[in-house]
C-alpha atoms as a PDB file:
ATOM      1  CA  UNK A   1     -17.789  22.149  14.948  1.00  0.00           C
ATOM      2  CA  UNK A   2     -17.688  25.341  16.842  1.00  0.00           C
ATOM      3  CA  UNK A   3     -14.074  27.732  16.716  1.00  0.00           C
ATOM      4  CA  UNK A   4     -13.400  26.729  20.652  1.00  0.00           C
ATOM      5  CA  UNK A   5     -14.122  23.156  19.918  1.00  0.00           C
ATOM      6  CA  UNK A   6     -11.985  23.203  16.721  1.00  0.00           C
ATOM      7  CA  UNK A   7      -9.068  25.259  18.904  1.00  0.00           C
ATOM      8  CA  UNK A   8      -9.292  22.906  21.662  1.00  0.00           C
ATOM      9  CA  UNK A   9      -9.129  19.647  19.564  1.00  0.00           C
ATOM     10  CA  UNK A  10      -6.155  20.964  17.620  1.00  0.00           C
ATOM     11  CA  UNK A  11      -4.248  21.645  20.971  1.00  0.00           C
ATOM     12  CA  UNK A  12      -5.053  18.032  21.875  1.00  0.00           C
ATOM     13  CA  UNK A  13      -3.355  16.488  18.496  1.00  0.00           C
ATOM     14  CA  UNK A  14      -0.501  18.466  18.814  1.00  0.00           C
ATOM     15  CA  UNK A  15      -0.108  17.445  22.294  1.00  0.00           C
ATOM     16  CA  UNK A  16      -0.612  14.077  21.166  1.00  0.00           C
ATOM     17  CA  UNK A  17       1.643  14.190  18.475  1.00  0.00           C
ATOM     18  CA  UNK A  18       4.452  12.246  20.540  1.00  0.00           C
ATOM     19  CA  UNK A  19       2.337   9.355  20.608  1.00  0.00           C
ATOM     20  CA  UNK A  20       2.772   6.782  17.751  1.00  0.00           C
ATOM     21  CA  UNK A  21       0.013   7.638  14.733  1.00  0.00           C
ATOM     22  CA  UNK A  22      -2.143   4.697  16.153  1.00  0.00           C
ATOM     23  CA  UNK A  23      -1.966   5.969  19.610  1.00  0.00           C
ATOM     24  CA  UNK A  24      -2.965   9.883  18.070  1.00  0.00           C
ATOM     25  CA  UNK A  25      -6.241   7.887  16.119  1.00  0.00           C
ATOM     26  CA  UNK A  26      -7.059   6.386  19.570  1.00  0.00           C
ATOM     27  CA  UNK A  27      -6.855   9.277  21.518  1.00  0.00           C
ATOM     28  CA  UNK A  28      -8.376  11.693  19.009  1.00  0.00           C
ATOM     29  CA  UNK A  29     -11.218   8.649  18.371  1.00  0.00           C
ATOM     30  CA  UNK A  30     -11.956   9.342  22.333  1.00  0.00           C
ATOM     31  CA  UNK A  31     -13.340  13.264  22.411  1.00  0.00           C
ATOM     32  CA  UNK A  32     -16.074  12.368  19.687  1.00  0.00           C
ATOM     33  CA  UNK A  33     -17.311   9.211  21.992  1.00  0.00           C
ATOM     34  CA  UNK A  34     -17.259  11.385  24.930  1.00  0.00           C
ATOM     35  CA  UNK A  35     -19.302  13.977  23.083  1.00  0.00           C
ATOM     36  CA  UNK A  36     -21.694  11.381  21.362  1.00  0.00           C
ATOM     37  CA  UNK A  37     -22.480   9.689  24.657  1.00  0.00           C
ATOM     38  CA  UNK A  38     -22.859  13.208  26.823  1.00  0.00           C
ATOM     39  CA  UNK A  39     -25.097  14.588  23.573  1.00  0.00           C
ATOM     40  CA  UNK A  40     -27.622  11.190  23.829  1.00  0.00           C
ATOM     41  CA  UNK A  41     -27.553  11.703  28.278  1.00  0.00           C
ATOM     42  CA  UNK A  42     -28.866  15.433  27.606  1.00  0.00           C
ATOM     43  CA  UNK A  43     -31.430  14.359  25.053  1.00  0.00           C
ATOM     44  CA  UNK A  44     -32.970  11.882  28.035  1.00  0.00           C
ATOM     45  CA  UNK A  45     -32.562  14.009  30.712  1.00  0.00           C
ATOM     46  CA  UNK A  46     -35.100  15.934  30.328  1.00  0.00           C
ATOM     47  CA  UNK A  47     -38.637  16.524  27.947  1.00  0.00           C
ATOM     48  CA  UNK A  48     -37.017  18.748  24.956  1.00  0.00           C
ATOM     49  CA  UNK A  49     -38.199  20.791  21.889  1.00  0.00           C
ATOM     50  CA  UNK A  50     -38.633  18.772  18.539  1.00  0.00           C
ATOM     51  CA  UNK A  51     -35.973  21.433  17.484  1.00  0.00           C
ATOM     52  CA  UNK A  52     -34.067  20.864  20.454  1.00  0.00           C
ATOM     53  CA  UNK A  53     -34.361  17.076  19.353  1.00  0.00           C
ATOM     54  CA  UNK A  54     -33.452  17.793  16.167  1.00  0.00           C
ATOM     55  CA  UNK A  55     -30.649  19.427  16.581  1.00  0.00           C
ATOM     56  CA  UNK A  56     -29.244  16.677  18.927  1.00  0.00           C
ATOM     57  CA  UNK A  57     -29.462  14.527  16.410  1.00  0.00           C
ATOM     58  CA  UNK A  58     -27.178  16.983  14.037  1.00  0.00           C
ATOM     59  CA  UNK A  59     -24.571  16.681  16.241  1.00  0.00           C
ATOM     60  CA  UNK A  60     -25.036  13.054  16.813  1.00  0.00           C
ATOM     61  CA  UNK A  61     -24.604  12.866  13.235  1.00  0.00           C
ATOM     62  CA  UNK A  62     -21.786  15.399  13.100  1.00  0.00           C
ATOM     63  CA  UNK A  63     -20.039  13.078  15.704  1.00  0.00           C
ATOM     64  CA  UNK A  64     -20.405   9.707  14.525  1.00  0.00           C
ATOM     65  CA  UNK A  65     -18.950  10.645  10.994  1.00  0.00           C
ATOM     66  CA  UNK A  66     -15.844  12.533  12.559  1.00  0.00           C
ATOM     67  CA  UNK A  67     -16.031   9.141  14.667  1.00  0.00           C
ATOM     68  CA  UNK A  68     -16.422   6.808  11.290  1.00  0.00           C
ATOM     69  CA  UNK A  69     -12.980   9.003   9.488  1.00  0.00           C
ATOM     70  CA  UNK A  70     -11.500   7.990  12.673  1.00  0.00           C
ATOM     71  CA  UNK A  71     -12.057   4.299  12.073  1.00  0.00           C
ATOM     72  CA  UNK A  72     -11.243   4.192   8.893  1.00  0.00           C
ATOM     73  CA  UNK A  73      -7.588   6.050   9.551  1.00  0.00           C
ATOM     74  CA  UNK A  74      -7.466   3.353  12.411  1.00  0.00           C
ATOM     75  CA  UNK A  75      -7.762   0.250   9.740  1.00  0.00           C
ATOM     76  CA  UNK A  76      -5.592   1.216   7.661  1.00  0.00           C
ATOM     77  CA  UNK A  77      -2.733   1.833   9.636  1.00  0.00           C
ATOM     78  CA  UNK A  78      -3.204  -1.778  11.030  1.00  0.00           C
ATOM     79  CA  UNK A  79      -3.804  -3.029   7.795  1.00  0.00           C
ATOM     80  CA  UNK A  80      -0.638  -1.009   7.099  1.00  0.00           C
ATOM     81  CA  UNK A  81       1.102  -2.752   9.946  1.00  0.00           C
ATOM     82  CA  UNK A  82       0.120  -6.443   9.572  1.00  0.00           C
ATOM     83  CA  UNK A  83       0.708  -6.264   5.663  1.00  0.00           C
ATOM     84  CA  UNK A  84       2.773  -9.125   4.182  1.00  0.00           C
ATOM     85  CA  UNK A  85       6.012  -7.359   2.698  1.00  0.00           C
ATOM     86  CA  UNK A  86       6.716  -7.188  -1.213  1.00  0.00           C
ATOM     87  CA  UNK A  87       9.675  -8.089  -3.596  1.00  0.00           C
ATOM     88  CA  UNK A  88      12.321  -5.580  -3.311  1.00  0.00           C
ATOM     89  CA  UNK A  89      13.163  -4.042  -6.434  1.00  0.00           C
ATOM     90  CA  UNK A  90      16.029  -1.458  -7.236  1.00  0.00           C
ATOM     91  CA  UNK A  91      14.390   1.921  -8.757  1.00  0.00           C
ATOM     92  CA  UNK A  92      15.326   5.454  -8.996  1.00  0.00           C
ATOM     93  CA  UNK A  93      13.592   7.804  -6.365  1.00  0.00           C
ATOM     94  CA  UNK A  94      13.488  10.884  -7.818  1.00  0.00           C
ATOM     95  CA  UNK A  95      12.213   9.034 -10.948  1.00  0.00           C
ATOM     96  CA  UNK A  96       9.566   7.850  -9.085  1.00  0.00           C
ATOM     97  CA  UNK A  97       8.672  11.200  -7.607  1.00  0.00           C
ATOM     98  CA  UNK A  98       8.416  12.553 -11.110  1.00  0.00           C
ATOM     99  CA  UNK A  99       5.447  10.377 -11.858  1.00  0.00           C
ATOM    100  CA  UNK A 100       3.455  10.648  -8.700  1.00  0.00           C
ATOM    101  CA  UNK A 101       3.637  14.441  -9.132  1.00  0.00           C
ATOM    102  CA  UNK A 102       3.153  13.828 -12.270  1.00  0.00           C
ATOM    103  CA  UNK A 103      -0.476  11.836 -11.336  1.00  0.00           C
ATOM    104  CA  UNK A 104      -1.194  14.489  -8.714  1.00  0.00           C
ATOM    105  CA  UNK A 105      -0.584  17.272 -11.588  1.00  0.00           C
ATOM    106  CA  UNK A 106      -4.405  18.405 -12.164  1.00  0.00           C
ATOM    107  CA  UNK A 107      -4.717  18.606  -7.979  1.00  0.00           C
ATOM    108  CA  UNK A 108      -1.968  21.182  -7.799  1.00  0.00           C
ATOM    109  CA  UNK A 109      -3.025  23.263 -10.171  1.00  0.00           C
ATOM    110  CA  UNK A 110      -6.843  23.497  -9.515  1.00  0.00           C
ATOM    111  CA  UNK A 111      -5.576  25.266  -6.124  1.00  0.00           C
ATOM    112  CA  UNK A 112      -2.676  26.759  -8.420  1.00  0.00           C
ATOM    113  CA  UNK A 113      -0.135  25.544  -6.112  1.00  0.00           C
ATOM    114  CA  UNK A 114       3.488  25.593  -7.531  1.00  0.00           C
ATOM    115  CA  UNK A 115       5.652  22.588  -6.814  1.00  0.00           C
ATOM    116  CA  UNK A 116       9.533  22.675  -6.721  1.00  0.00           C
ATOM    117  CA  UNK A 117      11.382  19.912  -6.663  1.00  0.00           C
ATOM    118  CA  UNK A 118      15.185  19.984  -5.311  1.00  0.00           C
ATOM    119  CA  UNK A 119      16.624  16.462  -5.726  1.00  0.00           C
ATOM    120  CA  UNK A 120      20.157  15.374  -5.813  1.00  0.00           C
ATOM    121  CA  UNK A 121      21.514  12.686  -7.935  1.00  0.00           C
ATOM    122  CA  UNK A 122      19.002   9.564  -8.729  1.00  0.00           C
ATOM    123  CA  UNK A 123      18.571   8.657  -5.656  1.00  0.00           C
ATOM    124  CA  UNK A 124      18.671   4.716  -6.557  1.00  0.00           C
ATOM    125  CA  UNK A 125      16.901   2.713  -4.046  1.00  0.00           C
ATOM    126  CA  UNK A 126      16.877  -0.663  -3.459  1.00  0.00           C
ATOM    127  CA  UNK A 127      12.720  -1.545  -1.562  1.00  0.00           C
ATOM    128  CA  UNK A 128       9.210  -2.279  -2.401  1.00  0.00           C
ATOM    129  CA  UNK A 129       8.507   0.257  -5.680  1.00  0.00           C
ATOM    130  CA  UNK A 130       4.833  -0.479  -5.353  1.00  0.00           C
ATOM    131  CA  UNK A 131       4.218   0.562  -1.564  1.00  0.00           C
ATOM    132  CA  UNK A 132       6.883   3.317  -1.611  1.00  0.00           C
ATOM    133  CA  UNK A 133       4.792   4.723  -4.465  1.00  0.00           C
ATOM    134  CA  UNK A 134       1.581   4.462  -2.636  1.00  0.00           C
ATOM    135  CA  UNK A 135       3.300   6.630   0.353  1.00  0.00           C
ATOM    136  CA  UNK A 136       4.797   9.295  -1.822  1.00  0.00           C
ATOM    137  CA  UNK A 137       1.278   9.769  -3.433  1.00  0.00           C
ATOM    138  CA  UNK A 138      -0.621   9.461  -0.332  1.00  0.00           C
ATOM    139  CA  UNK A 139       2.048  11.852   1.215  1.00  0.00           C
ATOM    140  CA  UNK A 140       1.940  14.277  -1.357  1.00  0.00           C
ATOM    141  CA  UNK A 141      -1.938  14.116  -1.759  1.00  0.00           C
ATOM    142  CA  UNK A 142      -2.543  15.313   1.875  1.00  0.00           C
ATOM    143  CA  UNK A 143       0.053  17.864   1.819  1.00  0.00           C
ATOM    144  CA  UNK A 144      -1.610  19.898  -1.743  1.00  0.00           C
ATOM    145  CA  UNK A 145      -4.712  19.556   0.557  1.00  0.00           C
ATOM    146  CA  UNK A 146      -3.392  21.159   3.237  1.00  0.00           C
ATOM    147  CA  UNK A 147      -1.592  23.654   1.594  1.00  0.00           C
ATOM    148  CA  UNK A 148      -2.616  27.338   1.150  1.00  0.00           C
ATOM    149  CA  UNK A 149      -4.088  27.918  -2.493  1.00  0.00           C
ATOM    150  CA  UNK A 150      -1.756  29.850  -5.029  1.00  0.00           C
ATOM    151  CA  UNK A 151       0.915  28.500  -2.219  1.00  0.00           C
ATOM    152  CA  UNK A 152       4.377  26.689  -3.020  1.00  0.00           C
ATOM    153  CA  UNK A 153       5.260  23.250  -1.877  1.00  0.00           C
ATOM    154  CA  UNK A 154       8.918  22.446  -2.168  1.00  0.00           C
ATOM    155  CA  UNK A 155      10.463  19.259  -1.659  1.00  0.00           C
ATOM    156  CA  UNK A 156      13.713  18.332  -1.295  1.00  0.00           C
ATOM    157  CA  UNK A 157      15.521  14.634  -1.781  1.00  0.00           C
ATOM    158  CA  UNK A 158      18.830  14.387  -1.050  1.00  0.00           C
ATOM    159  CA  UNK A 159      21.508  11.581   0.503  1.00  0.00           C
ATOM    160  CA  UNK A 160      21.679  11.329   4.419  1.00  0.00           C
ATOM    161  CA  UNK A 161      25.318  10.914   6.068  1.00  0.00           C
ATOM    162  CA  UNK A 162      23.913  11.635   9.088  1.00  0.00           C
ATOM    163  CA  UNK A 163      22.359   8.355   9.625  1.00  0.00           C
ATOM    164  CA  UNK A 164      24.411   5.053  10.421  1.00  0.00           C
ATOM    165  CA  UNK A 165      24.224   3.787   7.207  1.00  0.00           C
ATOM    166  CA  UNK A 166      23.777   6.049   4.206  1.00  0.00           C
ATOM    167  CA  UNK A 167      19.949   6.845   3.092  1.00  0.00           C
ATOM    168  CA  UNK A 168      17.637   9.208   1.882  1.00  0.00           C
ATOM    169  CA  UNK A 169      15.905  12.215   3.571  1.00  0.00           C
ATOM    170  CA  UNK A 170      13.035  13.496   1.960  1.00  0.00           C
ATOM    171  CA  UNK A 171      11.855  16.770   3.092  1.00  0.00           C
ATOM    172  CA  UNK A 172       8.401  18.659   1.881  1.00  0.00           C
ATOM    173  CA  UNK A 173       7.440  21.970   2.783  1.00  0.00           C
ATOM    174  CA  UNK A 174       4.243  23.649   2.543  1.00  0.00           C
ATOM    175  CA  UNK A 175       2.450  26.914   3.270  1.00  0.00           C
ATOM    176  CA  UNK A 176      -0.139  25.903   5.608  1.00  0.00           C
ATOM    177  CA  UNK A 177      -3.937  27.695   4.568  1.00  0.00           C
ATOM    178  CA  UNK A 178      -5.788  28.806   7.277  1.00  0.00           C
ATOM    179  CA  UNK A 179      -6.283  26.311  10.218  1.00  0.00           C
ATOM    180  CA  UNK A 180      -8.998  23.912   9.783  1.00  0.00           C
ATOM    181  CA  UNK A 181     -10.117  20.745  11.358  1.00  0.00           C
ATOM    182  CA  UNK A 182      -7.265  17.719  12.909  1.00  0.00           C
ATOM    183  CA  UNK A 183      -9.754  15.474  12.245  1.00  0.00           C
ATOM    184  CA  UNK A 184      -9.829  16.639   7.983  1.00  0.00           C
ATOM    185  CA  UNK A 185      -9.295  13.577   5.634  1.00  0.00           C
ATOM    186  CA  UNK A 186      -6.042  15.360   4.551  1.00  0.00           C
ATOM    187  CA  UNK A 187      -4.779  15.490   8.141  1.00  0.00           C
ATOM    188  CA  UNK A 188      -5.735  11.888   8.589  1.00  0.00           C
ATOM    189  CA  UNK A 189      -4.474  10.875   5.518  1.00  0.00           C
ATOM    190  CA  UNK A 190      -0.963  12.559   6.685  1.00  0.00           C
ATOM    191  CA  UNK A 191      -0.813  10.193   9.798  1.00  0.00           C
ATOM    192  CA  UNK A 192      -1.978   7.081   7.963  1.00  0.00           C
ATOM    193  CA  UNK A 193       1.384   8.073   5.675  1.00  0.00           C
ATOM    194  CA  UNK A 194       3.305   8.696   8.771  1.00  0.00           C
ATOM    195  CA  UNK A 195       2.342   5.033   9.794  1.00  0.00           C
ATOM    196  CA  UNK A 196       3.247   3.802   6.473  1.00  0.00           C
ATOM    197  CA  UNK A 197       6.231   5.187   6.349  1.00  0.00           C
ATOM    198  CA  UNK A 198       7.480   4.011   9.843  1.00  0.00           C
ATOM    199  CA  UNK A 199       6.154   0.359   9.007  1.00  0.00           C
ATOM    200  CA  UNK A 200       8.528   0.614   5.797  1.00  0.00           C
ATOM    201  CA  UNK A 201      11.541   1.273   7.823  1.00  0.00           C
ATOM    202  CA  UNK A 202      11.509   5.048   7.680  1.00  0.00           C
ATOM    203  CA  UNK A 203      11.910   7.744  10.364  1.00  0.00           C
ATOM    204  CA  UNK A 204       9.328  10.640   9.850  1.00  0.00           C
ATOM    205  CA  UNK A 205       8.674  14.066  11.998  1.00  0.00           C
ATOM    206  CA  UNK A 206       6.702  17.075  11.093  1.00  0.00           C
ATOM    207  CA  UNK A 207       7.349  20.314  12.494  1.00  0.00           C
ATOM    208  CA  UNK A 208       5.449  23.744  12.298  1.00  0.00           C
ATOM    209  CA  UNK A 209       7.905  26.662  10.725  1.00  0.00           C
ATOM    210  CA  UNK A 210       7.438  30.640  10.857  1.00  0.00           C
ATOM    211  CA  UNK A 211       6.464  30.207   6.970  1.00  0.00           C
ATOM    212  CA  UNK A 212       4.252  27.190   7.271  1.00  0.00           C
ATOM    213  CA  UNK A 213       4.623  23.357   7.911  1.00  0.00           C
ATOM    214  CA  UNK A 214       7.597  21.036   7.127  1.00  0.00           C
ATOM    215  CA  UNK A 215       7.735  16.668   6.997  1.00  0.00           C
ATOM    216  CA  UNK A 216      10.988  15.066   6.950  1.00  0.00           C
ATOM    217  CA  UNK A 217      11.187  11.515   5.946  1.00  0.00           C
ATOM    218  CA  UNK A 218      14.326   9.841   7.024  1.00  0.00           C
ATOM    219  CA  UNK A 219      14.305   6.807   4.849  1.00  0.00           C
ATOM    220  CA  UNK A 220      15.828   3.577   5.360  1.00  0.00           C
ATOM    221  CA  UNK A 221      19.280   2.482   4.293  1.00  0.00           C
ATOM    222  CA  UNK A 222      19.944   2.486   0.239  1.00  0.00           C
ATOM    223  CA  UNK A 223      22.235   2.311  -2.141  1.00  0.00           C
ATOM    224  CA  UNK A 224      23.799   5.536  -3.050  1.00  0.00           C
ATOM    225  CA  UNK A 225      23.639   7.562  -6.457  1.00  0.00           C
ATOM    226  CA  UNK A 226      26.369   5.540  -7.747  1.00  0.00           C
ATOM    227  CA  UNK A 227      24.635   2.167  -7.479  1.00  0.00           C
ATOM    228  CA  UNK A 228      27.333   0.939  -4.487  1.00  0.00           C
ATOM    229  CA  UNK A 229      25.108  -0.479  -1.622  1.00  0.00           C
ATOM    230  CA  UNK A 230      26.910   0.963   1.677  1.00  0.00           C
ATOM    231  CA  UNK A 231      28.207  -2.390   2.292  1.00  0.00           C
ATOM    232  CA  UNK A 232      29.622  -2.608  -1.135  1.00  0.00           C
ATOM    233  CA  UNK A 233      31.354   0.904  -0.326  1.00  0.00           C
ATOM    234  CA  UNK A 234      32.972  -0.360   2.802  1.00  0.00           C
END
């Protein structure tokens, strides 16, 4: 993909960041079909060069596999969507934080990437352990990938007041490296998390900062550090 092409498709995802993560997939699924479909009219337009054909074909290529990571995103999120919700099950948060950075240890440091964690209390939960522990990962996953090597990522857990009913807010920051593809399996993997997380009951927005990127996970309604659901409180 050429700079202007990568600039211009980058400008299109952030615009279409206020769309839901399925509508973004859809919308950024539409440039490579445009391009695959004006790349084959060219190639019968005219009589061409074998290297001319050949290098038709590249992008062809090129396209359908940005086209193919699109897909893919696209399933799961449905699959995400018309899953058949879990048990619930009460479990620490920041406990289970621990062991998915724990898992995603070697990944950090082969791009020597520091992690700090800032979490307050145990952040006891009561939801599905299993799925919330496939987000984190998958969250946290994308976010190493994205981040600058020899770069800090600092997340913070912490109760929310601000909401209605007490939860959790889960914020991770990141130095962003150098700007690459929106169409990169860690960016797509980001917005297949964002689904996730929305289809679990969470609210989640990302925002660009002077020193890099920021996510911020407002999860649903728990109990509180001291066990006490918020109803139990009142």
């Amino acid at each position: 993909m050429s700079a202007g092409t990568r600039i211009a498709a980058a400008e299109a995802l952030l615009q279409s960041r206020a769309r839901s993560p399925l509508g973004q997939l859809l919308h950024a699924l539409n440039q490579p079909l445009t391009g695959l479909q004006c790349s084959m009219e060219v190639a019968l337009a005219a009589p061409r060069t074998v290297e001319q054909y050949r290098q038709g074909l590249r992008d062809g290529l090129e396209l359908t596999s940005r086209m193919r990571s699109l897909v893919e995103a696209i399933r799961e999120v449905v699959d995400g969507q018309e899953r058949t919700p879990g048990g619930l099950e009460v479990f620490e948060l920041a406990s289970l934080l621990r062991d998915t950075l724990r898992d995603l240890g070697p990944v950090a440091e082969q791009k020597r990437i520091r992690i700090t964690v800032n979490a307050q209390g145990s952040a006891t939960v009561r939801a599905e352990r299993r799925r919330w522990a496939v987000l984190l990962f998958q969250s946290l996953e994308a976010v190493i990938s994205l981040a600058a090597a020899a770069s800090e990522v600092t997340i913070t857990l912490q109760e929310d007041f601000a909401a209605e009913c007490m939860g959790m807010s889960l914020r991770i920051h990141w130095c962003r490296d150098r700007p690459g593809s929106p169409f990169s399996r860690a960016e797509l993997a980001l917005l297949v998390a964002e689904a996730g997380w929305e289809a679990a009951g969470a609210k989640w927005w990302r925002e660009r900062k002077d020193d890099g990127e920021m996510v911020n996970v407002r999860l649903a309604p728990t109990i509180g550090s001291s066990g006490k659901s918020p109803a139990a409180n009142g």
